[in-house]
Protein backbone atom coordinates (compact mmCIF):
# COMPACT_ATOMS: atom_id res chain seq x y z
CA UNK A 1 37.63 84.57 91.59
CA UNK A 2 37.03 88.04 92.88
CA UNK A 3 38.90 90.51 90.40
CA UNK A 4 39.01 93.43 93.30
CA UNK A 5 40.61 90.91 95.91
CA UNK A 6 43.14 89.90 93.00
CA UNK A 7 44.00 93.58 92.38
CA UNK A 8 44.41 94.59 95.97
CA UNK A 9 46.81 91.44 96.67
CA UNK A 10 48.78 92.80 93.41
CA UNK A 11 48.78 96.42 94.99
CA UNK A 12 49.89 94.86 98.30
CA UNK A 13 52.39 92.70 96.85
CA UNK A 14 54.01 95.79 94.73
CA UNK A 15 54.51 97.85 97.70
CA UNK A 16 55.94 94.64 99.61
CA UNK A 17 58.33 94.28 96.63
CA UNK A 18 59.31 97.76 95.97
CA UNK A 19 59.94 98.61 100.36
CA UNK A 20 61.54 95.11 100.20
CA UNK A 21 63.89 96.00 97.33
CA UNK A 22 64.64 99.73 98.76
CA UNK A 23 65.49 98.46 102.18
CA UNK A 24 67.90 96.21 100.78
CA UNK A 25 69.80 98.38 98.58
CA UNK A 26 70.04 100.71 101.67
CA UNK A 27 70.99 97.82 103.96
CA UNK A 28 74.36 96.51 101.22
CA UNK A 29 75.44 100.59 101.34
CA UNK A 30 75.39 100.52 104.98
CA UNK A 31 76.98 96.83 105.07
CA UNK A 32 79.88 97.85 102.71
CA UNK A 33 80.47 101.04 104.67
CA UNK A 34 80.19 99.49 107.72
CA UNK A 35 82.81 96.74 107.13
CA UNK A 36 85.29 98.96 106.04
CA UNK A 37 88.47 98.67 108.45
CA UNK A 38 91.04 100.85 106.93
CA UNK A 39 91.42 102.87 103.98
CA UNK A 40 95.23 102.85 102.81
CA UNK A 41 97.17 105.42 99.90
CA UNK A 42 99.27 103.53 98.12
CA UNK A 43 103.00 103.77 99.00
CA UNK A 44 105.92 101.21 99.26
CA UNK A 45 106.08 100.86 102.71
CA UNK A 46 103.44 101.84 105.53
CA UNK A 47 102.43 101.00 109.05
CA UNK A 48 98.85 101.48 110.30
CA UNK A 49 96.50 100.20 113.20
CA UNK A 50 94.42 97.29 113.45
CA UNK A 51 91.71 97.76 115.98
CA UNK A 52 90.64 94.44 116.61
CA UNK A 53 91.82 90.86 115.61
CA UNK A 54 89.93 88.84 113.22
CA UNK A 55 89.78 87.79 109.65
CA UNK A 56 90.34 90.72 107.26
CA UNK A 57 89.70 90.86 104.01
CA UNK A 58 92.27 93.33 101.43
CA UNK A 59 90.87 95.19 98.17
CA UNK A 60 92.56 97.19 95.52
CA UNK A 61 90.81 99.83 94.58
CA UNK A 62 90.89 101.89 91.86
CA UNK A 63 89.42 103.51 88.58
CA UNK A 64 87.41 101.50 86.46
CA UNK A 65 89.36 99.26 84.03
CA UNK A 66 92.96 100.30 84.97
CA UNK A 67 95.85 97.97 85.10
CA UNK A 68 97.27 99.65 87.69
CA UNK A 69 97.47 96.77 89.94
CA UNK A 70 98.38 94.17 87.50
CA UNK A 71 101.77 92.60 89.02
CA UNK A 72 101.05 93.90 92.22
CA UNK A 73 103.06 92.36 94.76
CA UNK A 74 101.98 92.48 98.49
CA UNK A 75 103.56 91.87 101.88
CA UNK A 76 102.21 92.21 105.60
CA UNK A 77 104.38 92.00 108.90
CA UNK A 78 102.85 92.44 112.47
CA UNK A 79 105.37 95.10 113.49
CA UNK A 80 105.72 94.07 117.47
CA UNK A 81 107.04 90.67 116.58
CA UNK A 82 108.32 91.23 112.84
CA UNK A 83 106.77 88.09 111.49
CA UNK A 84 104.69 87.88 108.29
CA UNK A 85 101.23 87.88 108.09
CA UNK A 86 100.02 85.35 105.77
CA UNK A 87 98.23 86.92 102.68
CA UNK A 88 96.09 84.14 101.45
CA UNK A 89 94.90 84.48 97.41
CA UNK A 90 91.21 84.35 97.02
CA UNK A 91 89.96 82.14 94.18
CA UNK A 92 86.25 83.92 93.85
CA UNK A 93 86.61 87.65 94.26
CA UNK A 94 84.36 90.23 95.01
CA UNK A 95 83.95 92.95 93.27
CA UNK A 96 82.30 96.21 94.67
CA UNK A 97 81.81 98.78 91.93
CA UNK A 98 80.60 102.34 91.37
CA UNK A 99 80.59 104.73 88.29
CA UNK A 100 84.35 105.84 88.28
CA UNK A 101 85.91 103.12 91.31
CA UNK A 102 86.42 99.34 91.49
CA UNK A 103 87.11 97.64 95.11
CA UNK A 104 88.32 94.11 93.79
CA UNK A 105 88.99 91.62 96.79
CA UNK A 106 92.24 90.10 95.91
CA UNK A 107 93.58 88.54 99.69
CA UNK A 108 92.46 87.26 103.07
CA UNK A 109 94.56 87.39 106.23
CA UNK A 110 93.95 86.13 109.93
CA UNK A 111 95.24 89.07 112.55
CA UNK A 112 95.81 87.59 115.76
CA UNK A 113 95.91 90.55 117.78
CA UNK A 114 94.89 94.47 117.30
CA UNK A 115 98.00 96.62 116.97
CA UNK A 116 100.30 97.97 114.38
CA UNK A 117 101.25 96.42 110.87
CA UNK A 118 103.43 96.81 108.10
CA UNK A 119 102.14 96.73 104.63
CA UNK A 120 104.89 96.28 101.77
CA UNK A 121 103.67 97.20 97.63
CA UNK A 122 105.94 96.78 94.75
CA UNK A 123 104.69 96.38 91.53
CA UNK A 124 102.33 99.10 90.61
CA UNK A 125 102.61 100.12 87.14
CA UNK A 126 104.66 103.21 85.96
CA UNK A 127 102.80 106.23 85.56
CA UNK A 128 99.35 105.54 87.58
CA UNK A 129 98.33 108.32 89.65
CA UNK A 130 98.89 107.38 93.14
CA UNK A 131 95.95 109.39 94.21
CA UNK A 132 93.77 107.70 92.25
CA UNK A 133 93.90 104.27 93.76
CA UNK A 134 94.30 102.91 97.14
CA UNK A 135 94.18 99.64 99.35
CA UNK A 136 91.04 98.96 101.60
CA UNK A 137 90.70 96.20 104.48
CA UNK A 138 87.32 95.17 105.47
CA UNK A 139 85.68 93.00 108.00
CA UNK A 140 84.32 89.89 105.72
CA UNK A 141 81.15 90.50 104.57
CA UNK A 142 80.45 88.06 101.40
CA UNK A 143 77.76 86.14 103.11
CA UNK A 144 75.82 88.93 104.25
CA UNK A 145 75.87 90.76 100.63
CA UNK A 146 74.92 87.57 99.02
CA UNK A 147 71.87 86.84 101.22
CA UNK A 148 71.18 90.75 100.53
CA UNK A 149 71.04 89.79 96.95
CA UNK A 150 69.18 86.89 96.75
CA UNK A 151 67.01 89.00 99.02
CA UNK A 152 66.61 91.71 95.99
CA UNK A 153 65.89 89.05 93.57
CA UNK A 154 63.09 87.74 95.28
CA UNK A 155 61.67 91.18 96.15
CA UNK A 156 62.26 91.87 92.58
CA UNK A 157 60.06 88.65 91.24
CA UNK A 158 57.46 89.36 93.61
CA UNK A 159 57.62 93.33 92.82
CA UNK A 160 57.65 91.88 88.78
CA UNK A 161 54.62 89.16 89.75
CA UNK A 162 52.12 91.84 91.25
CA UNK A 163 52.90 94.04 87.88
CA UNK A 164 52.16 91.23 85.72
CA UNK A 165 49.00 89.34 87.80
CA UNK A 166 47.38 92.62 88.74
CA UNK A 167 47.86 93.42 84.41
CA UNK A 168 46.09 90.01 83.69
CA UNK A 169 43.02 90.73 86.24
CA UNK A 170 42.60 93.72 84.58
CA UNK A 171 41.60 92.04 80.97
């Protein structure tokens, strides 16, 4: 086989992976920004806006390995009708980390209809800086971040094959 035609589909191949691998870490920022609803302080008792209906996702947030939200207790009420919103416990959670933060997906609920809600905490343990962690509701995004993923790993074998094919035409 022609070693220069080898070479050159290793060189294309790297810069396939590498783009590839870029454009999808810039594409889960945007995607986790992007499906970010509402961004909550934590306090007892709180009403805030919905702008559309849908499923909605809830994270704690909060500094890296704190117990802060350990018994946690949560409650949501529609506040034109006064009923409860279902808060449905999610068996897999996502986590969404960064250096000093944690976003932990913890519920799901179904909002029938845009308008305002009242969120209910109790539970948070003594002493945690209330400015230091927070509740976030998010569009659902799961599927999209783990197609994003498997997305990186394959850029990242191809990026890895190039490296190590284009290595072995050269001896």
């Amino acid at each position: 086989m022609n070693k220069g035609l080898i070479i050159s589909a290793c060189v294309i191949g790297l810069a396939a992976g590498i783009a590839g691998i870029a454009a999808l870490i810039v594409r889960i920022q945007r995607l986790l920004k992007e499906s970010v609803e509402c961004e909550l302080p934590v306090v007892p008792r709180q009403t805030f806006e919905f702008s559309s209906p849908g499923e909605k996702c809830l994270h704690l947030q909060g500094p890296r390995f704190s117990l802060a939200f350990f018994s946690v207790k949560l409650a949501l009420k529609d506040e034109a009708t006064g009923e409860a919103v279902p808060l449905r416990l999610v068996l897999f959670r996502t986590v969404t980390s960064g250096i000093s933060r944690v976003r932990l997906l913890t519920h799901r609920c179904m909002i029938s209809h845009a308008g305002r809600y009242e969120l209910t905490i109790s539970g948070i343990m003594e002493g945690t800086d209330p400015a230091s962690i927070g509740i976030v509701f998010t569009k659902p995004y799961r599927t999209q971040a783990v197609l994003f993923i498997l997305g990186l790993v394959f850029a990242g074998m191809l990026t890895i094959a190039s490296i190590v094919f284009g290595l072995l035409a050269l001896l």
